[in-house]
C-alpha atoms as a PDB file:
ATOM      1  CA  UNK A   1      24.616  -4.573 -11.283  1.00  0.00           C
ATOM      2  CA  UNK A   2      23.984  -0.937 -11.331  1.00  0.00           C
ATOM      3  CA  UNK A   3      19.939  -1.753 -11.316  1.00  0.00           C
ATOM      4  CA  UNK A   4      18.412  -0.688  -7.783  1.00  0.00           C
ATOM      5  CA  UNK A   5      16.244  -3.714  -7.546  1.00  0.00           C
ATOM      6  CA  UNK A   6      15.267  -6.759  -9.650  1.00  0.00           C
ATOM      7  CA  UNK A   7      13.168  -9.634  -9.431  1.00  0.00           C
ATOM      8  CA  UNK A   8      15.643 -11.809 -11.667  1.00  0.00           C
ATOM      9  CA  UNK A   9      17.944 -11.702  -8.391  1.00  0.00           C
ATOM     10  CA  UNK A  10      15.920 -13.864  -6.391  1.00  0.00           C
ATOM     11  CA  UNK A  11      16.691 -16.493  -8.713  1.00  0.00           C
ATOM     12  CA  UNK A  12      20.555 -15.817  -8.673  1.00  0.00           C
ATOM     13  CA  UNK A  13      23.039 -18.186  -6.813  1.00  0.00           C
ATOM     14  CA  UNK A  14      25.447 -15.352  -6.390  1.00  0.00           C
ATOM     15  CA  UNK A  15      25.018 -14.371  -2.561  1.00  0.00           C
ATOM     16  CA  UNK A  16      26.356 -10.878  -4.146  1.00  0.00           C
ATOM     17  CA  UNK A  17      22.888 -10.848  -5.421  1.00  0.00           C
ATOM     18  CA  UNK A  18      20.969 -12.333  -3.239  1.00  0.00           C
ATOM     19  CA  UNK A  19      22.309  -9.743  -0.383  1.00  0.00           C
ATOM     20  CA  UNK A  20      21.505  -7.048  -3.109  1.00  0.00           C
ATOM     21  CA  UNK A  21      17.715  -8.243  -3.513  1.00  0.00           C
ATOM     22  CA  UNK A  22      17.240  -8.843   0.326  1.00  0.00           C
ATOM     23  CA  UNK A  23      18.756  -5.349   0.956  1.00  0.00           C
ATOM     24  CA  UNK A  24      17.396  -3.234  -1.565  1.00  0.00           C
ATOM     25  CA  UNK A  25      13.668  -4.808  -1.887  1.00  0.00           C
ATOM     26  CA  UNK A  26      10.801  -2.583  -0.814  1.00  0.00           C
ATOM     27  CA  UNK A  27       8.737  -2.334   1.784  1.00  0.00           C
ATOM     28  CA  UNK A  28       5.990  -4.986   0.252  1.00  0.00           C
ATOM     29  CA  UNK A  29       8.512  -7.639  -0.468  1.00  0.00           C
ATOM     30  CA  UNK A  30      10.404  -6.465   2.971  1.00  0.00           C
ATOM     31  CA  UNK A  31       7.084  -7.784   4.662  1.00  0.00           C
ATOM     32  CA  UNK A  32       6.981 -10.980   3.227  1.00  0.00           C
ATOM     33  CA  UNK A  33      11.032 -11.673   4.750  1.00  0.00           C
ATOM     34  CA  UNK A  34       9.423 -11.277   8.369  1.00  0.00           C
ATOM     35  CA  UNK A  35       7.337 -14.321   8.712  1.00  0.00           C
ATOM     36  CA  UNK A  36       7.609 -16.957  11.000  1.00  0.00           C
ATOM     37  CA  UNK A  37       6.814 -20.685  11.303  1.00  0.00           C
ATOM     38  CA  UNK A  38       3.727 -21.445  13.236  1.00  0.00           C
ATOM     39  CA  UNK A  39       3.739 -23.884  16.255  1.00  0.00           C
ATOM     40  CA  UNK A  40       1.879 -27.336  15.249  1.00  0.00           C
ATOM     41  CA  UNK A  41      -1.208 -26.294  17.201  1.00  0.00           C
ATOM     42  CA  UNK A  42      -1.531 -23.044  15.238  1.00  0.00           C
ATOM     43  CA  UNK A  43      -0.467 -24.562  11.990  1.00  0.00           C
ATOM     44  CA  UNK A  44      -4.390 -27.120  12.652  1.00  0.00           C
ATOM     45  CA  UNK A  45      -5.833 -24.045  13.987  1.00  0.00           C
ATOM     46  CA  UNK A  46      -5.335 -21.432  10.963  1.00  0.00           C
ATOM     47  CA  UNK A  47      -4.287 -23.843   8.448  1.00  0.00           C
ATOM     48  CA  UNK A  48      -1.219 -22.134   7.757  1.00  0.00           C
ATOM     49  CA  UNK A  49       2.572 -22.864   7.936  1.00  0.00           C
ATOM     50  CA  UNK A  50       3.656 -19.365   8.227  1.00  0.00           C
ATOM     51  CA  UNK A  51       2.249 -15.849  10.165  1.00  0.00           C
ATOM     52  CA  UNK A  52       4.278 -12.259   9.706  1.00  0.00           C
ATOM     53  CA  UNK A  53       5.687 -11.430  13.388  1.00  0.00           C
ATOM     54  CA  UNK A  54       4.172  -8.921  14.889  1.00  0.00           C
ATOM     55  CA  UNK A  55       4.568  -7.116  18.048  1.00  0.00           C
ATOM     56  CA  UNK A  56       3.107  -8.854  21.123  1.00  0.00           C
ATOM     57  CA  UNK A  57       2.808 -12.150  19.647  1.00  0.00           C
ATOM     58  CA  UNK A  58       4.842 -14.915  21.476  1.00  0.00           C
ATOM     59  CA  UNK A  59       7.592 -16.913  20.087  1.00  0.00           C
ATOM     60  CA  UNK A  60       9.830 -19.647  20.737  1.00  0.00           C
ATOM     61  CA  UNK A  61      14.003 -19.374  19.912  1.00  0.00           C
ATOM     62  CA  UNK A  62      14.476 -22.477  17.356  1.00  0.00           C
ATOM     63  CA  UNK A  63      18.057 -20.839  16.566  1.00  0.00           C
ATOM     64  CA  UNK A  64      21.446 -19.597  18.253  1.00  0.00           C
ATOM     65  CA  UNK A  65      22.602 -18.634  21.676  1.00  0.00           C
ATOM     66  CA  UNK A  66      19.216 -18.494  22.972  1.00  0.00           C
ATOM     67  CA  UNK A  67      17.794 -21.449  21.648  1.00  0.00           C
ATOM     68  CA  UNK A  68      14.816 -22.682  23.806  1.00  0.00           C
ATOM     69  CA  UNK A  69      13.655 -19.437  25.008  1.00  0.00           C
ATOM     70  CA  UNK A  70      10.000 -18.401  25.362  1.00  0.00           C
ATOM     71  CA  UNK A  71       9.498 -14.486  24.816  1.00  0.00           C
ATOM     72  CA  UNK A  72       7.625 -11.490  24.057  1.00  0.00           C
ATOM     73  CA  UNK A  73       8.037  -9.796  20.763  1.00  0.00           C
ATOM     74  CA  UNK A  74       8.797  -5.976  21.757  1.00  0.00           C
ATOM     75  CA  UNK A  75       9.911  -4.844  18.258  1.00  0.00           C
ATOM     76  CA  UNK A  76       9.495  -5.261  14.926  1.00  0.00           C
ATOM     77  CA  UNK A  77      12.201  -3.670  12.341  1.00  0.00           C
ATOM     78  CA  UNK A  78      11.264  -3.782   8.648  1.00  0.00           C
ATOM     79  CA  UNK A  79      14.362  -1.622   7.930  1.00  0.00           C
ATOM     80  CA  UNK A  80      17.269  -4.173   9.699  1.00  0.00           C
ATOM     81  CA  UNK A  81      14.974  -7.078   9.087  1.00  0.00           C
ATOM     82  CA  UNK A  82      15.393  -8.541  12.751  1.00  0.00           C
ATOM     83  CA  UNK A  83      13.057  -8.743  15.636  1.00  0.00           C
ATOM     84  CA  UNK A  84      13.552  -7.931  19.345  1.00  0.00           C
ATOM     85  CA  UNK A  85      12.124  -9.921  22.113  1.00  0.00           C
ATOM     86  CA  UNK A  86      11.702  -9.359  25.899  1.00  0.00           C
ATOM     87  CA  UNK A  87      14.380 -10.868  27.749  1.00  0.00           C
ATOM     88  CA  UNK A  88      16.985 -11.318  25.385  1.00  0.00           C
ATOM     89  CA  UNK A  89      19.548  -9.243  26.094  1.00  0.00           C
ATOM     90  CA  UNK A  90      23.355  -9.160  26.685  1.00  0.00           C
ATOM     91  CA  UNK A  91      25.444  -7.056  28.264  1.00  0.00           C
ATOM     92  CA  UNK A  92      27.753  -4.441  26.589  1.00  0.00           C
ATOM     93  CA  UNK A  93      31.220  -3.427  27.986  1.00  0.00           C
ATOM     94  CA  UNK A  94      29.537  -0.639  29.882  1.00  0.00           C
ATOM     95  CA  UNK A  95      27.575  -2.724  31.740  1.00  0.00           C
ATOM     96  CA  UNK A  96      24.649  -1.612  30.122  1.00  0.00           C
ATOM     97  CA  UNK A  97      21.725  -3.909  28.950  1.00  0.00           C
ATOM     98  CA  UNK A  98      20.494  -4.287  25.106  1.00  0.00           C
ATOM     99  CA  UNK A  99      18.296  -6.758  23.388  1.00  0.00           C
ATOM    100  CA  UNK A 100      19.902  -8.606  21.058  1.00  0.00           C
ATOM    101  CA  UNK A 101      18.220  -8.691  16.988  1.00  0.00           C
ATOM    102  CA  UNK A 102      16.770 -12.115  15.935  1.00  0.00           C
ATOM    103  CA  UNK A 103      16.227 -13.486  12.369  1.00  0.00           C
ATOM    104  CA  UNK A 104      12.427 -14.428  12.295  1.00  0.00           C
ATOM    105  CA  UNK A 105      13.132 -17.142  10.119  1.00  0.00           C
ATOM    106  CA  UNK A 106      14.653 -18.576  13.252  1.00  0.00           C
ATOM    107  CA  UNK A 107      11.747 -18.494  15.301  1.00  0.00           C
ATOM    108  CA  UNK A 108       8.110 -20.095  16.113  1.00  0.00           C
ATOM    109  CA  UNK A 109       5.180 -18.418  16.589  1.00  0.00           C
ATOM    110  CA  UNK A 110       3.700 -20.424  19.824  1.00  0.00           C
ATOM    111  CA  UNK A 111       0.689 -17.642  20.519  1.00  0.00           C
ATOM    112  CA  UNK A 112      -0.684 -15.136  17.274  1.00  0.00           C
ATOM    113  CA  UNK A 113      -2.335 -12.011  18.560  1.00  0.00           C
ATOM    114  CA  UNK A 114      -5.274 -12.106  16.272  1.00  0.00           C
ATOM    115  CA  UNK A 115      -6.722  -8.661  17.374  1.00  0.00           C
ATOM    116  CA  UNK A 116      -5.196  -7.228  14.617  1.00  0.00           C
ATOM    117  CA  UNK A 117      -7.929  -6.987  11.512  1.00  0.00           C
ATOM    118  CA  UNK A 118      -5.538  -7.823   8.587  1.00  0.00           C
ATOM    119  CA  UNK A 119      -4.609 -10.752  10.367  1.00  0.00           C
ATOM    120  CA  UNK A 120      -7.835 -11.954  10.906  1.00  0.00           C
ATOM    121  CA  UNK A 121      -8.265 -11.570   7.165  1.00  0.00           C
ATOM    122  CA  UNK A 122      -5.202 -13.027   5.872  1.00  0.00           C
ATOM    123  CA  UNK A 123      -5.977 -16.195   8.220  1.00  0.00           C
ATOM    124  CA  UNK A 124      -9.985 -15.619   6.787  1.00  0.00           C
ATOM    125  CA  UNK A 125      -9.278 -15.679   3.308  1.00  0.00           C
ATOM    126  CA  UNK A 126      -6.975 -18.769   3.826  1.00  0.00           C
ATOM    127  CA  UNK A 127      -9.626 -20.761   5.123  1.00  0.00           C
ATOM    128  CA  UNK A 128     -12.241 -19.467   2.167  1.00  0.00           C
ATOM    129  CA  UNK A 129     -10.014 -20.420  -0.444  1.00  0.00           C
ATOM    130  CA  UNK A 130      -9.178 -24.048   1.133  1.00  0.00           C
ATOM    131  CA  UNK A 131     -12.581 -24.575   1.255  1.00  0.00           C
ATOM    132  CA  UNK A 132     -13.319 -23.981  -2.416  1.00  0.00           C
ATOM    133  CA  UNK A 133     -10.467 -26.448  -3.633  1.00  0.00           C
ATOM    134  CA  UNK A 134     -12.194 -28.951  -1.217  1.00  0.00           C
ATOM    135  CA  UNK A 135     -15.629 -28.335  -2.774  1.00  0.00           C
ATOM    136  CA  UNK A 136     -14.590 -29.492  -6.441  1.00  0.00           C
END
């Protein structure tokens, strides 16, 4: 296990390896760990299960303490693999106020903020390609 990074891990059922892969993978394969589901009205809309998070777009809690809550992304970290939302916080021992890091995997995409152009061409080359299998 001296190897930096490996594709063979992914396939491992040791969660040694599997917290290797997740921790050591680079930035392209970091990107692909930060998508979210899509919201049933999306999903018809883009034809799509799955969106990355980005910031601005508005999500719905589907996991833990704050299950239920509509919010904001604020932040997006490829580095800790979490994302922070407006609104969820807790309070430290201080008294002081900090948002509190979020798996995407446990949270829905409700709004997409498609002003962003790769998006628009991720969700545009979706549609192109579904229309070719339909065509033969």
């Amino acid at each position: 296990m001296k190897q930096l990074f490996s594709r063979s891990w992914v396939k491992s059922k040791q969660p040694r390896k599997q917290r290797k892969y997740r921790h050591n993978a680079p930035k392209h394969i970091r990107q692909k760990f930060m998508h979210a589901n899509l919201s049933k009205e999306l999903r018809e809309k883009y034809n799509r299960r799955s969106l990355p998070v980005r910031k601005d777009d508005k999500v719905k809690v589907m996991r833990g303490k704050f299950k239920g809550k509509i919010a904001k992304v604020t932040e997006v970290n490829l580095k800790t693999l979490k994302v922070y939302l407006e609104g969820v916080t807790r309070k430290k021992v201080d008294g002081k106020e900090v948002q509190v890091p979020i798996q995407p995997s446990n949270l829905q995409i409700i709004s997409a903020g498609m002003d962003d152009k790769k998006r628009e061409k991720l969700v545009k080359r979706k549609k192109a390609k579904d229309k070719e299998t339909e065509g033969k």
